[in-house]
PDB file of N, CA and C in Angstrom:
ATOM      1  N   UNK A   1     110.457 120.793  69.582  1.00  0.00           N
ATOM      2  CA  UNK A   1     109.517 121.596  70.334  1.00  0.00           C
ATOM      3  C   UNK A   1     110.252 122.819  70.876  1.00  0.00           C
ATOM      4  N   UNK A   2     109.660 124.183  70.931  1.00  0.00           N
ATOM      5  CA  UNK A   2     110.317 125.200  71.166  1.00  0.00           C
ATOM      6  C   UNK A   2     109.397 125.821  72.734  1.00  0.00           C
ATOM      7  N   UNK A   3     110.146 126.027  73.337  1.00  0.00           N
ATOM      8  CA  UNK A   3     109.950 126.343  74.831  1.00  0.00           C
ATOM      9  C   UNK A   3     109.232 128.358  74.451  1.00  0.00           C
ATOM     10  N   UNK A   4     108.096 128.257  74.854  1.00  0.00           N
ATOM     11  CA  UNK A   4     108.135 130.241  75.086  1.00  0.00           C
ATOM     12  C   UNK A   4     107.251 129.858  76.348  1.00  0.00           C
ATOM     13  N   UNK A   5     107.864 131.720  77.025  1.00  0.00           N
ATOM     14  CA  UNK A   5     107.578 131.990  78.341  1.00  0.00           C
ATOM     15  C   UNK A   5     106.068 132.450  78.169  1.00  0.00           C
ATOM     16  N   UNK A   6     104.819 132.018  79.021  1.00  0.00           N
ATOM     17  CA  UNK A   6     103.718 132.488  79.046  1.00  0.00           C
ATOM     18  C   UNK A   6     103.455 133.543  80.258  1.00  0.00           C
ATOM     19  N   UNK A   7     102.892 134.805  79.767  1.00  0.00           N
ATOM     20  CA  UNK A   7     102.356 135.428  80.954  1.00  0.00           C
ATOM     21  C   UNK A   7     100.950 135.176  81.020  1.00  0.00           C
ATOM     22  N   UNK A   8     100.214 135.337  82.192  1.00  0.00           N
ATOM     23  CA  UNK A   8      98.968 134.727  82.980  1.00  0.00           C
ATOM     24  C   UNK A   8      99.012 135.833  83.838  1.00  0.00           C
ATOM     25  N   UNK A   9      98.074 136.577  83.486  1.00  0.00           N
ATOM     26  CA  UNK A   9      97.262 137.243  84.384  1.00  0.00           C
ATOM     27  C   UNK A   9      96.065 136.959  84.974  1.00  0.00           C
ATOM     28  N   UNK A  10      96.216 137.391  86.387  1.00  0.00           N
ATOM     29  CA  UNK A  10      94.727 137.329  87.198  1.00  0.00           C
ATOM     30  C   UNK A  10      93.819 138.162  87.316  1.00  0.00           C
ATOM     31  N   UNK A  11      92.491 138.103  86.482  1.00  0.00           N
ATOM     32  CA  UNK A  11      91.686 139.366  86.709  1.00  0.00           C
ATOM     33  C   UNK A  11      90.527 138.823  87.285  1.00  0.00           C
ATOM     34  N   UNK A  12      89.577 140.016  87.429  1.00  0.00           N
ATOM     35  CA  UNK A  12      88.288 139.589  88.323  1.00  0.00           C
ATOM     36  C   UNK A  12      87.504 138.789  87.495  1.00  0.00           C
ATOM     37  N   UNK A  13      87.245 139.224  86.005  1.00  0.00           N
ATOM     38  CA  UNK A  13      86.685 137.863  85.019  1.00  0.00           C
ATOM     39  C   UNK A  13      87.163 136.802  84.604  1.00  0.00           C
ATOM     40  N   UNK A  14      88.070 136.719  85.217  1.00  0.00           N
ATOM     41  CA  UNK A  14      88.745 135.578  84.680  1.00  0.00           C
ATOM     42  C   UNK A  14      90.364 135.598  84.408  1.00  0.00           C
ATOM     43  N   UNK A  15      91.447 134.826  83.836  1.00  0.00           N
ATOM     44  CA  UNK A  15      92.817 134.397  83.421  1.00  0.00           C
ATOM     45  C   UNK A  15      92.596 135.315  81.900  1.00  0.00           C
ATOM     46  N   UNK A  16      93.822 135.657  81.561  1.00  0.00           N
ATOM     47  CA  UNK A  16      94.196 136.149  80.157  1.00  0.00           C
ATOM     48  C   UNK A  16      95.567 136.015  80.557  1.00  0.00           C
ATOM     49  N   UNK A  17      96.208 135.246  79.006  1.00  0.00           N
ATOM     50  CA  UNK A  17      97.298 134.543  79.101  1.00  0.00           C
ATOM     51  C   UNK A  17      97.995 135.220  77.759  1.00  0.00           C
ATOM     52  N   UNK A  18      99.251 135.229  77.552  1.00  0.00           N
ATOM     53  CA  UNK A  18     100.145 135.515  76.306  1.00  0.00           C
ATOM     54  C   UNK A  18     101.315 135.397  75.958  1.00  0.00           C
ATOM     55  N   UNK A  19     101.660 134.491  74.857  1.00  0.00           N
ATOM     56  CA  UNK A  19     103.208 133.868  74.823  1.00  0.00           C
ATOM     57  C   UNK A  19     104.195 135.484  74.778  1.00  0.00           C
ATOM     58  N   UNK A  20     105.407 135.345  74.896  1.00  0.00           N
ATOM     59  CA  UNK A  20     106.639 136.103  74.672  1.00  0.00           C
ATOM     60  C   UNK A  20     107.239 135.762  73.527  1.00  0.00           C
ATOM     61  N   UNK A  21     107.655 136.508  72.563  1.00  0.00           N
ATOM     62  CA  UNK A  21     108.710 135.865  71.654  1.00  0.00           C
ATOM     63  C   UNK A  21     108.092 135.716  70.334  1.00  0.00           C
ATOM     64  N   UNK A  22     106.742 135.362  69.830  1.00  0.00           N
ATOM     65  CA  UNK A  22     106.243 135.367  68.833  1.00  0.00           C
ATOM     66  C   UNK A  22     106.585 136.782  68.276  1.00  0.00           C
ATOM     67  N   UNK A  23     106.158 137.186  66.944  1.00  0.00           N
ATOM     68  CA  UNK A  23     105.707 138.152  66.214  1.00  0.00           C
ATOM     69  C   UNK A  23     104.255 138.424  65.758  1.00  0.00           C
ATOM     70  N   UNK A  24     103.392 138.973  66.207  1.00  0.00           N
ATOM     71  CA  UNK A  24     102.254 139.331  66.467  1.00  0.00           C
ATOM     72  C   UNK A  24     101.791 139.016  67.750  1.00  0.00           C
ATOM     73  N   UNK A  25      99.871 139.076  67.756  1.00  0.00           N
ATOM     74  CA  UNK A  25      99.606 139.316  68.837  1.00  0.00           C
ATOM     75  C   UNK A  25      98.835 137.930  68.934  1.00  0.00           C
ATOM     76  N   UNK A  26      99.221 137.226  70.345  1.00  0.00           N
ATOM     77  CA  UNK A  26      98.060 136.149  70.547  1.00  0.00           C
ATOM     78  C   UNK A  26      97.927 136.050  71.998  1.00  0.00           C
ATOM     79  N   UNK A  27      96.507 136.090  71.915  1.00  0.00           N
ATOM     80  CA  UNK A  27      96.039 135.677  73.570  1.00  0.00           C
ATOM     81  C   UNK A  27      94.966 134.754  73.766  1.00  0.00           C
ATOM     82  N   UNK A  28      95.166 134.361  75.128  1.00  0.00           N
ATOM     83  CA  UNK A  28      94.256 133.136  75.593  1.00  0.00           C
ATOM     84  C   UNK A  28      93.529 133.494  76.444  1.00  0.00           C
ATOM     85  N   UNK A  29      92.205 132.975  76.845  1.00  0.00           N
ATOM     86  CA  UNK A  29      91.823 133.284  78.005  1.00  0.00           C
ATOM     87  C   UNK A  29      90.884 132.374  78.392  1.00  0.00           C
ATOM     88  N   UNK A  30      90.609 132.603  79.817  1.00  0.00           N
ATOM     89  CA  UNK A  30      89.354 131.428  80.659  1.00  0.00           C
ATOM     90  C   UNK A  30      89.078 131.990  81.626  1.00  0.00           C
ATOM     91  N   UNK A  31      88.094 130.616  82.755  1.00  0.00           N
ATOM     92  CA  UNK A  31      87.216 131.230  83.626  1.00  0.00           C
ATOM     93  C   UNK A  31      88.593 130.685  84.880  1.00  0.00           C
ATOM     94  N   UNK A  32      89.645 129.701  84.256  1.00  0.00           N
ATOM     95  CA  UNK A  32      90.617 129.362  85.248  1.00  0.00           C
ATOM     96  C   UNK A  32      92.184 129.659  84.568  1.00  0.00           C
ATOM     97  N   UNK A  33      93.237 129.329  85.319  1.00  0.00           N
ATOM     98  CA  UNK A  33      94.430 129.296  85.107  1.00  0.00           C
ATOM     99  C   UNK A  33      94.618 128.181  84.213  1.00  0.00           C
ATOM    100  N   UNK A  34      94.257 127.272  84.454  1.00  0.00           N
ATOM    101  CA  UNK A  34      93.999 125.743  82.923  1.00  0.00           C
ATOM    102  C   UNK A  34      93.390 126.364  81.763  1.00  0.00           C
ATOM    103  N   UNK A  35      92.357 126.906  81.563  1.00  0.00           N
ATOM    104  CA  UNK A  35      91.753 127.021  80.674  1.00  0.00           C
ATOM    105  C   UNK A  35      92.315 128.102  79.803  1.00  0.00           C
ATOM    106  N   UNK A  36      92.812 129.016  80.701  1.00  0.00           N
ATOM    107  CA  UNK A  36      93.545 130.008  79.951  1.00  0.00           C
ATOM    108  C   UNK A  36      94.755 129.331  78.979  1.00  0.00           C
ATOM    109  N   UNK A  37      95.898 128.791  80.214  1.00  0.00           N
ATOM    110  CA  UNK A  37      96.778 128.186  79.542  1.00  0.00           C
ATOM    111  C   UNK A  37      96.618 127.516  78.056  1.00  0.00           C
ATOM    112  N   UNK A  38      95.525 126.053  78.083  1.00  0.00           N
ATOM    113  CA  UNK A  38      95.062 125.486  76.949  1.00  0.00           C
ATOM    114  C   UNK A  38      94.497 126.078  75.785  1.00  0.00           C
ATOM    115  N   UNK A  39      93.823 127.136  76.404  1.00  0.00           N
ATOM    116  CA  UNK A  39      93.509 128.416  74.973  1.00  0.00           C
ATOM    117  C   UNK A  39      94.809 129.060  74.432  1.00  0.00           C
ATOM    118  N   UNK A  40      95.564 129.666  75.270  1.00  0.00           N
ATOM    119  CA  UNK A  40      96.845 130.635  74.500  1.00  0.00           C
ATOM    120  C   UNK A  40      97.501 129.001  73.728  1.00  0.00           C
ATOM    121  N   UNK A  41      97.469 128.034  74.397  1.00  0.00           N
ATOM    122  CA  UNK A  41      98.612 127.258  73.266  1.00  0.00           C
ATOM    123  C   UNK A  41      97.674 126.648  72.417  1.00  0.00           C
ATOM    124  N   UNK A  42      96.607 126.448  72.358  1.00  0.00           N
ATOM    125  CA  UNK A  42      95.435 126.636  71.201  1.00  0.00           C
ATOM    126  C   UNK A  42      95.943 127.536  69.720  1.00  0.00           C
ATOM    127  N   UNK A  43      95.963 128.723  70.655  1.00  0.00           N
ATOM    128  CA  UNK A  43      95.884 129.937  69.781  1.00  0.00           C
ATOM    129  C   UNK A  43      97.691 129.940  69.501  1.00  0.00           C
ATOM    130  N   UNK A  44      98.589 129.862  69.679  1.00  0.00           N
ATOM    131  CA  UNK A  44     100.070 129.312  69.474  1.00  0.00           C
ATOM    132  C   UNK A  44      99.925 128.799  68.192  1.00  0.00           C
ATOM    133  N   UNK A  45      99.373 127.439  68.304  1.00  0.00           N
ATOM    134  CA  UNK A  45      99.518 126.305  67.129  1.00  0.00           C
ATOM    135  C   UNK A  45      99.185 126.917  66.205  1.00  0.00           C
ATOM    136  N   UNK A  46      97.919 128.045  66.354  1.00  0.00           N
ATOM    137  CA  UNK A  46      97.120 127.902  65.426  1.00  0.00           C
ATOM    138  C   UNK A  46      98.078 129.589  64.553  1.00  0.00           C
ATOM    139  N   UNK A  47      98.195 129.971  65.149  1.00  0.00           N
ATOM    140  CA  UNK A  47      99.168 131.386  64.806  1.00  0.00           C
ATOM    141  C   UNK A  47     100.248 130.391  64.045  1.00  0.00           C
ATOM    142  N   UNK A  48     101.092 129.812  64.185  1.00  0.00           N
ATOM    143  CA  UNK A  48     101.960 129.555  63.613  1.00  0.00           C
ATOM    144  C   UNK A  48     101.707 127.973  62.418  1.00  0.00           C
ATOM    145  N   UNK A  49     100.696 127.747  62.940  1.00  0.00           N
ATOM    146  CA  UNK A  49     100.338 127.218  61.503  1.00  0.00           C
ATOM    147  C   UNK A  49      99.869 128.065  60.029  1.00  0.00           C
ATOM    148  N   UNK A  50      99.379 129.360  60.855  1.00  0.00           N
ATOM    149  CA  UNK A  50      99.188 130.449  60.067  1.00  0.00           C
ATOM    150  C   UNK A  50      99.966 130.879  59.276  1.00  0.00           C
ATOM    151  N   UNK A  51     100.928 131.336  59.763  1.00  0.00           N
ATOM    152  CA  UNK A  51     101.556 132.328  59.781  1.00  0.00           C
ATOM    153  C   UNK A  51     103.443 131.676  59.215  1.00  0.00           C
ATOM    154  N   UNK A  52     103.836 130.289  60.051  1.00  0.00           N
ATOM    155  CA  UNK A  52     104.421 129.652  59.832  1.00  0.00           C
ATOM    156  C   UNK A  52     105.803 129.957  61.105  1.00  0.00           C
ATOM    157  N   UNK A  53     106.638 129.500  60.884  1.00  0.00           N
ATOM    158  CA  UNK A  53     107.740 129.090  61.993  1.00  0.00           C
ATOM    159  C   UNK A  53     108.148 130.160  62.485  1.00  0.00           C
ATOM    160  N   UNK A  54     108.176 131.765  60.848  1.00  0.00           N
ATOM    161  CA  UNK A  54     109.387 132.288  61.163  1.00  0.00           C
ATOM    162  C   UNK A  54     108.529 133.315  62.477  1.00  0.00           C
ATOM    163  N   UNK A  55     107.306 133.109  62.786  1.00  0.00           N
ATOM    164  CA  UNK A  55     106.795 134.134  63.717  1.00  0.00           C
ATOM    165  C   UNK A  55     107.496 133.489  65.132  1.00  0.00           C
ATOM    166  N   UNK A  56     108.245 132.685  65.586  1.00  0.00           N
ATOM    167  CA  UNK A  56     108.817 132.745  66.432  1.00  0.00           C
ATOM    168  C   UNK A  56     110.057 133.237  66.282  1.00  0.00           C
ATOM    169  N   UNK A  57     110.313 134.273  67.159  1.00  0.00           N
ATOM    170  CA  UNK A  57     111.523 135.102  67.176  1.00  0.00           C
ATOM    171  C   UNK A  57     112.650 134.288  67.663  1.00  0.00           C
ATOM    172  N   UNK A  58     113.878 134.511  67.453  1.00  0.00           N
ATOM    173  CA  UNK A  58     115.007 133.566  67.348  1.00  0.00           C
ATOM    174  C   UNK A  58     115.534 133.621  69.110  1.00  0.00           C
ATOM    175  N   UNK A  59     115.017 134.480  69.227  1.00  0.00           N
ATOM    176  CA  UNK A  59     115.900 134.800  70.833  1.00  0.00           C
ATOM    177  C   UNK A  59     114.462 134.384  72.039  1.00  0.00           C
ATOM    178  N   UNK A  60     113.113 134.059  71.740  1.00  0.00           N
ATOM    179  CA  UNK A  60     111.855 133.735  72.505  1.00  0.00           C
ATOM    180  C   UNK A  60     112.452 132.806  73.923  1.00  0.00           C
ATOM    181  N   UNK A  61     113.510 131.726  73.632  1.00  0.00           N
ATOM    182  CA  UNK A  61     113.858 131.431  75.022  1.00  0.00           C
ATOM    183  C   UNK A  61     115.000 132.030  75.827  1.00  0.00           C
ATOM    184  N   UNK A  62     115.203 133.102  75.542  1.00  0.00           N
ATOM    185  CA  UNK A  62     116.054 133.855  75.835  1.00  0.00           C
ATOM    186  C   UNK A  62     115.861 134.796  76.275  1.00  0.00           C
ATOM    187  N   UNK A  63     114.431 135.441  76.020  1.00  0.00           N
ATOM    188  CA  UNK A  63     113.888 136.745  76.940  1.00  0.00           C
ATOM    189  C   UNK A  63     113.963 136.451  78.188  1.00  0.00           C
ATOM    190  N   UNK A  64     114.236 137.558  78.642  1.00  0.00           N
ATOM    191  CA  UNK A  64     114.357 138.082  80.198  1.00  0.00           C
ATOM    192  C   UNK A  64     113.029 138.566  80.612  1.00  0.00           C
ATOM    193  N   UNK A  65     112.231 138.634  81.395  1.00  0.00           N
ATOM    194  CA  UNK A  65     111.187 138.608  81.989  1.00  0.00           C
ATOM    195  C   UNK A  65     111.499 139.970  83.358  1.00  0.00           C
ATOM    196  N   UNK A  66     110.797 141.192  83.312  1.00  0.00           N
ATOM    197  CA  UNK A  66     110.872 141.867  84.606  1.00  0.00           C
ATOM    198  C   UNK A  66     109.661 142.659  85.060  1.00  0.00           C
ATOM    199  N   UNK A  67     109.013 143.112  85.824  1.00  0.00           N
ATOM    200  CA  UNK A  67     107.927 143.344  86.282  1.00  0.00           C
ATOM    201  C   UNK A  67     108.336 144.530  87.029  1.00  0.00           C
ATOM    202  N   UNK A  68     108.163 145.393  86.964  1.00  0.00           N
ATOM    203  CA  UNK A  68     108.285 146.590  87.537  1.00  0.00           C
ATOM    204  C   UNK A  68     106.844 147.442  87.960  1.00  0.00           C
ATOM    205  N   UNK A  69     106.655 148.449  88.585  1.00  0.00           N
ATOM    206  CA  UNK A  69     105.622 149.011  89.091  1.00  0.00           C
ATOM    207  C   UNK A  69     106.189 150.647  89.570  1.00  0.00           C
ATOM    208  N   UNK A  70     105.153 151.515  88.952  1.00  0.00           N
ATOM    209  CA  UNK A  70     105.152 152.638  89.057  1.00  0.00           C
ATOM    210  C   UNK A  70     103.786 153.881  89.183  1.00  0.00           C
ATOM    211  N   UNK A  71     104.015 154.820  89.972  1.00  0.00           N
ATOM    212  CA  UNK A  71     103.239 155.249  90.364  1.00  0.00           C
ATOM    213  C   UNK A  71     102.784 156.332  88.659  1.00  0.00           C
ATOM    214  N   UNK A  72     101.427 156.899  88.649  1.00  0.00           N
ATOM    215  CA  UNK A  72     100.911 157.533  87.631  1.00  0.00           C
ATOM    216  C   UNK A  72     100.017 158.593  87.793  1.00  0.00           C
ATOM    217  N   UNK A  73      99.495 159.703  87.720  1.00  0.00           N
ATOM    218  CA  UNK A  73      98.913 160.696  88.085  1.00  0.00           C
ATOM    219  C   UNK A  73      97.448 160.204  87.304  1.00  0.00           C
ATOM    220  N   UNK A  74      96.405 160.292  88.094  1.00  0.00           N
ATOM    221  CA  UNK A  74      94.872 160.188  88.011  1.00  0.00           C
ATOM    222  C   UNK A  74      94.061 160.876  88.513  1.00  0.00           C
TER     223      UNK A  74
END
């Protein structure tokens, strides 16, 4: 079993969730933080049953994670 980091966002409609480390794009989403979760690794299995192993990138438990915030002209 291979460990990837999930991000989970909180929006006003709801959770949208998305692994790190794959190659392409997959997202999950719900009306909660569960539901989201269980959808993105839904959509995980199902990507890499697709697609096959090598879409997990070799370094996925190894990403570094940082969150930064910046101001933008509007």
């Amino acid at each position: 079993m291979k460990q990837l980091k999930i991000i989970v966002e909180k929006h006003p409609e709801g959770y949208v969730a998305y692994p790190l480390g794959l190659k392409g794009i997959v997202v999950g989403e719900g009306d909660t933080y569960e539901e989201a979760m269980a959808d993105v690794k839904s959509a995980i299995k199902f990507h890499i049953a697709s697609f096959g192993k090598n879409t997990i990138k070799e370094t996925a438990s190894r990403v570094e994670i940082f969150i930064a915030e910046t101001g933008v002209p509007v």
